[in-house]
Protein backbone atom coordinates (compact mmCIF):
# COMPACT_ATOMS: atom_id res chain seq x y z
CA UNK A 1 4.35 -6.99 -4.68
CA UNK A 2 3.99 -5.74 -8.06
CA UNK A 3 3.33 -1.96 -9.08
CA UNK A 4 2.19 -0.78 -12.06
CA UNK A 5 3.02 2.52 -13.01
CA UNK A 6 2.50 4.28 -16.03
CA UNK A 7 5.14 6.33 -16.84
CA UNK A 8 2.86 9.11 -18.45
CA UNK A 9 1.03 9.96 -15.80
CA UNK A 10 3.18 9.65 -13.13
CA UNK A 11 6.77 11.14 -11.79
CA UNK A 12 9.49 10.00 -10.03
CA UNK A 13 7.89 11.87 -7.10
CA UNK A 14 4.27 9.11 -7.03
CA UNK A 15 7.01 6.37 -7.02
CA UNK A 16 8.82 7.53 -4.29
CA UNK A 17 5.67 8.52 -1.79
CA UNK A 18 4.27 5.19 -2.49
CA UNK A 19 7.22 3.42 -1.82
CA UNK A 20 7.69 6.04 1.56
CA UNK A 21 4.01 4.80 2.38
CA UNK A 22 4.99 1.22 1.87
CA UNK A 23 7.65 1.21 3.85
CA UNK A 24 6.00 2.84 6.67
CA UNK A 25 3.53 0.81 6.37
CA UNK A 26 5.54 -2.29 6.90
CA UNK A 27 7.62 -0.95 9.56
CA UNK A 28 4.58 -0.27 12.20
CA UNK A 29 3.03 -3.49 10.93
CA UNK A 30 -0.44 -1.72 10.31
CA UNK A 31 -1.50 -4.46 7.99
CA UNK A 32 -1.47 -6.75 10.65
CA UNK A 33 -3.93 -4.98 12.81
CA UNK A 34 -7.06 -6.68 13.89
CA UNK A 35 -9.72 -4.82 12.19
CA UNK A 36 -8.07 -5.79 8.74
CA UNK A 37 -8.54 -9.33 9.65
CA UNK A 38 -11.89 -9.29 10.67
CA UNK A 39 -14.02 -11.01 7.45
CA UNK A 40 -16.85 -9.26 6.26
CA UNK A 41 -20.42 -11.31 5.42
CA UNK A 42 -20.20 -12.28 1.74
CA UNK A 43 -23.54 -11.78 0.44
């Protein structure tokens, strides 16, 4: 996984809560949850 931050705009702070979220994230598996795998009617 790529990020791409721009340094202007954000601080070391936004890198480390996304990287916090990520990591929880991947810990409880909550990508892997049914309703993320459900697909959705392309139209």
């Amino acid at each position: 996984m790529r990020f791409g931050f721009a340094p202007l705009y954000n601080s070391h702070l936004d890198a480390w809560s996304a990287a916090t979220a990520l990591s929880q994230i991947l810990a409880t598996r909550a990508w892997d949850k049914g309703h993320f795998r459900q697909r959705q009617t392309v139209t």
